[in-house]
N, C-alpha and C. Protein backbone atom coordinates (compact mmCIF):
# COMPACT_ATOMS: atom_id res chain seq x y z
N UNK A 1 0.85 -1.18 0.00
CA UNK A 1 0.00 0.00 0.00
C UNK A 1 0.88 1.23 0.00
N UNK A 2 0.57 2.18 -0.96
CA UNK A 2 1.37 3.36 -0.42
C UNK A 2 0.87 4.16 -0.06
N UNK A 3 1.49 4.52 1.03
CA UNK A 3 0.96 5.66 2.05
C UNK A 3 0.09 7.17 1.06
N UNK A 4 -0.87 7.62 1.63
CA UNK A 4 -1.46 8.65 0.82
C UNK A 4 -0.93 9.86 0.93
N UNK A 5 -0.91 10.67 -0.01
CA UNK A 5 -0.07 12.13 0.00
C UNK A 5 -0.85 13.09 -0.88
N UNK A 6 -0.89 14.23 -0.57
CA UNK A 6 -1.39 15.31 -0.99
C UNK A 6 -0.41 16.65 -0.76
N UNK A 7 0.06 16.66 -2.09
CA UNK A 7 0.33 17.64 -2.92
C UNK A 7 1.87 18.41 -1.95
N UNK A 8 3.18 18.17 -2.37
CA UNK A 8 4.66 18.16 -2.14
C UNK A 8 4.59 17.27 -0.83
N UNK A 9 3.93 16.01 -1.04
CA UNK A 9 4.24 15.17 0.14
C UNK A 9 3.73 15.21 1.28
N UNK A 10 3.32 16.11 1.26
CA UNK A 10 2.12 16.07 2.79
C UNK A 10 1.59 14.52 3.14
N UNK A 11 1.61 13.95 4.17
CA UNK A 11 0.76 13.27 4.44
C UNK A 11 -0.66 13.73 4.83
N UNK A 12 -1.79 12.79 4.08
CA UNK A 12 -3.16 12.95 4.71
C UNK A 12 -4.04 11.69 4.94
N UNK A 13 -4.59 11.72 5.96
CA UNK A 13 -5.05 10.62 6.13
C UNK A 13 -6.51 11.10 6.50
N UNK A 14 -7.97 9.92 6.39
CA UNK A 14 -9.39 10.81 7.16
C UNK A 14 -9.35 10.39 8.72
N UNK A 15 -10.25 11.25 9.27
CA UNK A 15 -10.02 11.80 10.83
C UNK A 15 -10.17 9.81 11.50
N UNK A 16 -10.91 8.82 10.58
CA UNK A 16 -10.50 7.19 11.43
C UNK A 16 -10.53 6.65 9.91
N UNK A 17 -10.38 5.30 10.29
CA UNK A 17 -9.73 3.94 9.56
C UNK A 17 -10.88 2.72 9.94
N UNK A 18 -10.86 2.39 9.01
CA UNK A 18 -11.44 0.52 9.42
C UNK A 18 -10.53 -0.24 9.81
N UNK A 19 -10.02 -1.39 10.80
CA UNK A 19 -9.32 -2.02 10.90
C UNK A 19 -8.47 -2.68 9.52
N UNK A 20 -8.76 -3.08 8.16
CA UNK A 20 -8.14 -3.42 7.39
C UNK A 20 -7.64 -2.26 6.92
N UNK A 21 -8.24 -1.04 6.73
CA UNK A 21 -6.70 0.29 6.19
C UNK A 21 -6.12 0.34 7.10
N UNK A 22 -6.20 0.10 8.85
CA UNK A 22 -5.74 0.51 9.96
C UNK A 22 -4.22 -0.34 9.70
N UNK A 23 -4.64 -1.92 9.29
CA UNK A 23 -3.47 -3.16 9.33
C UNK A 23 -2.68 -2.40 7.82
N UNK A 24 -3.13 -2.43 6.51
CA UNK A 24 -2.53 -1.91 5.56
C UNK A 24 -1.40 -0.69 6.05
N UNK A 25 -1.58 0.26 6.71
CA UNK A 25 -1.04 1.51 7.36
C UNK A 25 0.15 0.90 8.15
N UNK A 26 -0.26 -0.05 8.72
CA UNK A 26 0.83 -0.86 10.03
C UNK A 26 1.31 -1.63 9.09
N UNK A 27 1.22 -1.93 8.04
CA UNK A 27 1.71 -3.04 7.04
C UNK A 27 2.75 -2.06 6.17
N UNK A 28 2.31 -0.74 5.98
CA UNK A 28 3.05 0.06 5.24
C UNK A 28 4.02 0.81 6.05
N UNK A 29 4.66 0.87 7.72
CA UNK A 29 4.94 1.57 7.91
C UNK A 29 4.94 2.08 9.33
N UNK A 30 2.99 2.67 9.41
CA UNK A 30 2.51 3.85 10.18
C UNK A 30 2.72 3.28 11.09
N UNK A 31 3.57 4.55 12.39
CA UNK A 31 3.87 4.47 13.68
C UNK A 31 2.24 4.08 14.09
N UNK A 32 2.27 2.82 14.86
CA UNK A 32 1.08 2.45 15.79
C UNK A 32 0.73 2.72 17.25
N UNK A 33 0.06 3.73 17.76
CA UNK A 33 -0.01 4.44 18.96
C UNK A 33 -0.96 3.96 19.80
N UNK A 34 -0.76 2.94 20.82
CA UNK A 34 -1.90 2.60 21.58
C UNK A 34 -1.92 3.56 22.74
N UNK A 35 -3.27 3.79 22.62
CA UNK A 35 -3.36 4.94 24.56
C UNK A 35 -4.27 4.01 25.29
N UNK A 36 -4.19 3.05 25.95
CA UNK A 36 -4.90 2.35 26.56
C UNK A 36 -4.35 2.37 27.47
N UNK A 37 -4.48 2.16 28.71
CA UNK A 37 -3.87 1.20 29.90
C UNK A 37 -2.83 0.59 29.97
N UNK A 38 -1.76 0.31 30.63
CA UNK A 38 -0.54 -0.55 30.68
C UNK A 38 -1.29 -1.95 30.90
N UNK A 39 -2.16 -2.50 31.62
CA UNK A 39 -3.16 -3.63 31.84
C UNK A 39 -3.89 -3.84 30.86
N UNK A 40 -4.25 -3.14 30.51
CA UNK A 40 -4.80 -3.44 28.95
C UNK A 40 -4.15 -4.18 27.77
N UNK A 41 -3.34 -2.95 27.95
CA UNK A 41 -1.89 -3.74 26.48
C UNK A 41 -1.04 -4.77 27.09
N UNK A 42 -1.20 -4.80 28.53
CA UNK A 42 -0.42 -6.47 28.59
C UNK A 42 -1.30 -7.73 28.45
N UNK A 43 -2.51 -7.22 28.34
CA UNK A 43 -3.50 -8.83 28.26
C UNK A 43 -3.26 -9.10 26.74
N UNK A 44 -3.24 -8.19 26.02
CA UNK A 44 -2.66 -8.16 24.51
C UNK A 44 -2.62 -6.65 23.67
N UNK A 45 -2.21 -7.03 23.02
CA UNK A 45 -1.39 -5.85 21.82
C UNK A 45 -1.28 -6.02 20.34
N UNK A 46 -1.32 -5.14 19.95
CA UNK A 46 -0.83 -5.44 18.38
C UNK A 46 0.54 -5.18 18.04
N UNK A 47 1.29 -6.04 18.07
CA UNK A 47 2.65 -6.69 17.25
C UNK A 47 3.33 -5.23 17.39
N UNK A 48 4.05 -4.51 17.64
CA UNK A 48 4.86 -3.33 17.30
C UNK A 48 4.42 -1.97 17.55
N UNK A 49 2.35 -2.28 18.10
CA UNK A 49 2.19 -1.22 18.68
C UNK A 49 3.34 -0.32 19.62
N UNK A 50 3.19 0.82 20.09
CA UNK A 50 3.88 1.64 21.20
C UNK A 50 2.95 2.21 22.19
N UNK A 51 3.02 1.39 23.63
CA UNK A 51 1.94 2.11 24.24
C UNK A 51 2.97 3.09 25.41
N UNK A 52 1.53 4.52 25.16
CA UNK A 52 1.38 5.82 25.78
C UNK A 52 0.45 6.22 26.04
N UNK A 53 -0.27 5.52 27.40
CA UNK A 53 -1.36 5.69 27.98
C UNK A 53 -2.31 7.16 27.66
N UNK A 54 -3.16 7.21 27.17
CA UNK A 54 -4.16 8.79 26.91
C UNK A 54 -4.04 10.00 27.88
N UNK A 55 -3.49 9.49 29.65
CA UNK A 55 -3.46 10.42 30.13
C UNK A 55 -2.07 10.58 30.54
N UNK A 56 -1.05 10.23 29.85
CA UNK A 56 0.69 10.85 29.62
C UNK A 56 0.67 11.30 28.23
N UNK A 57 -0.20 11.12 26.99
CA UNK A 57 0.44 11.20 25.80
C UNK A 57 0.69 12.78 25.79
N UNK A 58 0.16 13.81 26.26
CA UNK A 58 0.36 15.26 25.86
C UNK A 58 1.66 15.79 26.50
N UNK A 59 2.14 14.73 27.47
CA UNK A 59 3.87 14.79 28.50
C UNK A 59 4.63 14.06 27.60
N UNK A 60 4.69 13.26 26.50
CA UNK A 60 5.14 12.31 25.64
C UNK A 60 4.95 12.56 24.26
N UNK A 61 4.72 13.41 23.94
CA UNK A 61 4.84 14.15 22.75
C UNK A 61 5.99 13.60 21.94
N UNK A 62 7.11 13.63 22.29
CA UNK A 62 8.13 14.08 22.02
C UNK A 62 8.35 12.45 21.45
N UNK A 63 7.64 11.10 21.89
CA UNK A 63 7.73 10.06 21.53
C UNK A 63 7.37 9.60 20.30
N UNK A 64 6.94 10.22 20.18
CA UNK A 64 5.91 10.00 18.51
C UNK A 64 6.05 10.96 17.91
N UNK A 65 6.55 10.08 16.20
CA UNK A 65 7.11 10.54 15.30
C UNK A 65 6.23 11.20 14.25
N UNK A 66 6.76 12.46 13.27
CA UNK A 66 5.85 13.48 13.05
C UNK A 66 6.24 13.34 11.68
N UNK A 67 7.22 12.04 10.99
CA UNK A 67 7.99 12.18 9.90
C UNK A 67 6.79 10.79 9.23
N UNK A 68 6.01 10.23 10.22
CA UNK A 68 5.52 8.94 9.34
C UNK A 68 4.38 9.14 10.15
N UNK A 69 2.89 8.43 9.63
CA UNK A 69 1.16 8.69 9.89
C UNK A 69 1.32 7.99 11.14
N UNK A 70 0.30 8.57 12.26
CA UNK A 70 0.31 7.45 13.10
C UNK A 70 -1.27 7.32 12.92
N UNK A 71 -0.95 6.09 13.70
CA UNK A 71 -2.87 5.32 13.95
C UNK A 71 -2.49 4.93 15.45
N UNK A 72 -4.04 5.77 16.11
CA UNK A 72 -4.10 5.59 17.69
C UNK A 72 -4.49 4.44 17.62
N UNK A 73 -4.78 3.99 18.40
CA UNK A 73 -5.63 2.54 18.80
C UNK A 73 -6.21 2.36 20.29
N UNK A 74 -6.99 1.90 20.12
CA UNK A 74 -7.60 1.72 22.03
C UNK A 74 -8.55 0.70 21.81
N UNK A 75 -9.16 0.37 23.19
CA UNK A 75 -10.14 -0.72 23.10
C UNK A 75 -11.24 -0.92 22.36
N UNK A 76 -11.77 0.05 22.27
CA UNK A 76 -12.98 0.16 21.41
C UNK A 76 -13.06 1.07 20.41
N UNK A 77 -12.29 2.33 20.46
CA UNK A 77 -12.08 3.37 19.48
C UNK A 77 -12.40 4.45 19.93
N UNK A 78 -13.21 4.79 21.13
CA UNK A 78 -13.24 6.30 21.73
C UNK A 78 -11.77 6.65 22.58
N UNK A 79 -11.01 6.30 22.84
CA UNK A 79 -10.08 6.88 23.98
C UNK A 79 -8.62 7.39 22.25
N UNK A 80 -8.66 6.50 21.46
CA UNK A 80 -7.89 6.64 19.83
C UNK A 80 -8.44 8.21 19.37
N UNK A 81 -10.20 8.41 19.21
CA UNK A 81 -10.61 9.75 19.08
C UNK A 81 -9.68 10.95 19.37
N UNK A 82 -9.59 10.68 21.06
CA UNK A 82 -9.16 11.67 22.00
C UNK A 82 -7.95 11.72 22.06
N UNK A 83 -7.00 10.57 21.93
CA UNK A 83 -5.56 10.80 21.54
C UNK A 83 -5.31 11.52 19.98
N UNK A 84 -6.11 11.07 18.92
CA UNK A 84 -5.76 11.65 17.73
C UNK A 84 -5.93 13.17 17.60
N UNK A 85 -6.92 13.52 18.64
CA UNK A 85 -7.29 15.34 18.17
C UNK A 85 -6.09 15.91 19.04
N UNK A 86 -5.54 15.10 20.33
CA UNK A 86 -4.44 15.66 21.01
C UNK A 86 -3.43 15.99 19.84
N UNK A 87 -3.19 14.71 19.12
CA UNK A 87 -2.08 14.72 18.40
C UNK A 87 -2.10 16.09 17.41
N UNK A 88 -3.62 16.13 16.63
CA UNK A 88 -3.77 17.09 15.86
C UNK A 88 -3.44 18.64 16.26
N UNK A 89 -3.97 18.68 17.73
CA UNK A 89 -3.96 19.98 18.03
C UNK A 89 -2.08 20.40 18.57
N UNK A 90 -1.45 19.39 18.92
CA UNK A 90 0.22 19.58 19.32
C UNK A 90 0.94 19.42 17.89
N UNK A 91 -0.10 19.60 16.09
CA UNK A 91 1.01 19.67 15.25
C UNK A 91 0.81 18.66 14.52
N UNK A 92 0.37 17.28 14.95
CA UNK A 92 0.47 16.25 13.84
C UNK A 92 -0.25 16.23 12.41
N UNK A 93 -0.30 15.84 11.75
CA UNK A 93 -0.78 16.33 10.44
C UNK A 93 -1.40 14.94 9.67
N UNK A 94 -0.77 14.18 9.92
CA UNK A 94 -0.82 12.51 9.78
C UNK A 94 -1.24 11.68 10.55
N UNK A 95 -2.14 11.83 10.77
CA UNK A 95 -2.71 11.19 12.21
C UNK A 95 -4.11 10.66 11.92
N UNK A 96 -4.31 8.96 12.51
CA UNK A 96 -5.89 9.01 12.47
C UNK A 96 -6.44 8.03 13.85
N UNK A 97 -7.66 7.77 13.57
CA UNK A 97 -8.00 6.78 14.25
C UNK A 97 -8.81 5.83 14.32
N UNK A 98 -8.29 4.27 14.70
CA UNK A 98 -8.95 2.99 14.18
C UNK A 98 -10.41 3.11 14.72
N UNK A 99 -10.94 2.55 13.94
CA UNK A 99 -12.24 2.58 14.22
C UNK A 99 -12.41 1.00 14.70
N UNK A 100 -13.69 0.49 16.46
CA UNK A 100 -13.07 -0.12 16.61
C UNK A 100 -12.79 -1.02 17.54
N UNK A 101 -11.09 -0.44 17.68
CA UNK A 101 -10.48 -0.66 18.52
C UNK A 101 -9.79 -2.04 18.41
N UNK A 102 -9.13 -2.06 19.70
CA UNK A 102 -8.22 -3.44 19.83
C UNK A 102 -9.53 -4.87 19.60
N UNK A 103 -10.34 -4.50 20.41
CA UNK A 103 -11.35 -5.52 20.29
C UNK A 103 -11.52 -6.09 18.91
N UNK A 104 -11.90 -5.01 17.98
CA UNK A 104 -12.27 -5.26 16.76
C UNK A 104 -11.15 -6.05 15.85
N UNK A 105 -10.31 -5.31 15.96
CA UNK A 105 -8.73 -5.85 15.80
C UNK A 105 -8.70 -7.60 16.16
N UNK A 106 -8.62 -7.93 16.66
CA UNK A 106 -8.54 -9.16 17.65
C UNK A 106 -10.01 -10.15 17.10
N UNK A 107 -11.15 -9.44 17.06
CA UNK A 107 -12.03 -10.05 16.56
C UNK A 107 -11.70 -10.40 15.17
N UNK A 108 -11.21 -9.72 14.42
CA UNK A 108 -11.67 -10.00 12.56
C UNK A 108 -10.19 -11.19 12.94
N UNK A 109 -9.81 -11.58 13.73
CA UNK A 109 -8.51 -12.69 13.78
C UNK A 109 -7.17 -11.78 13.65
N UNK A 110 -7.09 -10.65 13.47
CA UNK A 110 -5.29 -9.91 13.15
C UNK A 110 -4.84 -10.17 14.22
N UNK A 111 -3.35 -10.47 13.99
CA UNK A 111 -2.32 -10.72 14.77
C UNK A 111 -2.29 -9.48 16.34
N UNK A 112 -2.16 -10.59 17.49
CA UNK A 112 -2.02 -9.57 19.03
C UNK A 112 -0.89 -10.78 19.50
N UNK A 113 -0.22 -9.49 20.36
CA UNK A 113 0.62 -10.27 20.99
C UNK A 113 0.02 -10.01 22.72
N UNK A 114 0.57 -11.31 23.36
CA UNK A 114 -0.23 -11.31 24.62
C UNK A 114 0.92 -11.98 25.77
């Protein structure tokens, strides 16, 4: 898949994803941002996610990269919302969020590590 771009390279992505563009994105690349719980992401995870709990990510900025798209992720897809508009509003430009969630993830069978 190649990543989408608009006009001298901009990345753009829409404000969420279905889990299969979400995996395509993680297949191509896109930094994967879980804000869930540390208990959460240890019962399982997705493969290479990076977790930064929703209420450190605006102290952790500085962790996530602004050079490649990220996709939030969370359990169901509201807490991904609220990390992605953080992201938007501190600058990110490339940013979306799974629609969802880990659940959904895990349901259609994609790879979690546990």
């Amino acid at each position: 898949m190649n990543l989408p771009q608009s006009g001298a390279g901009v990345m753009t992505l829409p404000p969420s994803v279905n889990i299969s563009k979400a995996a395509a994105l993680r297949d191509a690349g896109a930094f994967m941002l879980d804000v869930r719980e540390p208990f959460e992401y240890a019962e399982y995870h997705m493969p290479g996610a990076v977790l930064i709990p929703l209420g450190e990510l605006t102290g952790r900025l500085n962790e996530v990269p602004k050079d490649r798209p990220v996709v939030v992720v969370c359990r169901s897809g509201n807490r991904s919302q609220v990390g992605r508009d953080i992201l938007k509003r501190a600058g990110f430009t490339a940013v979306t969020s799974m629609d969802g969630g880990m659940r959904a993830w895990r349901n259609a069978g994609l790879p979690v590590t546990q």
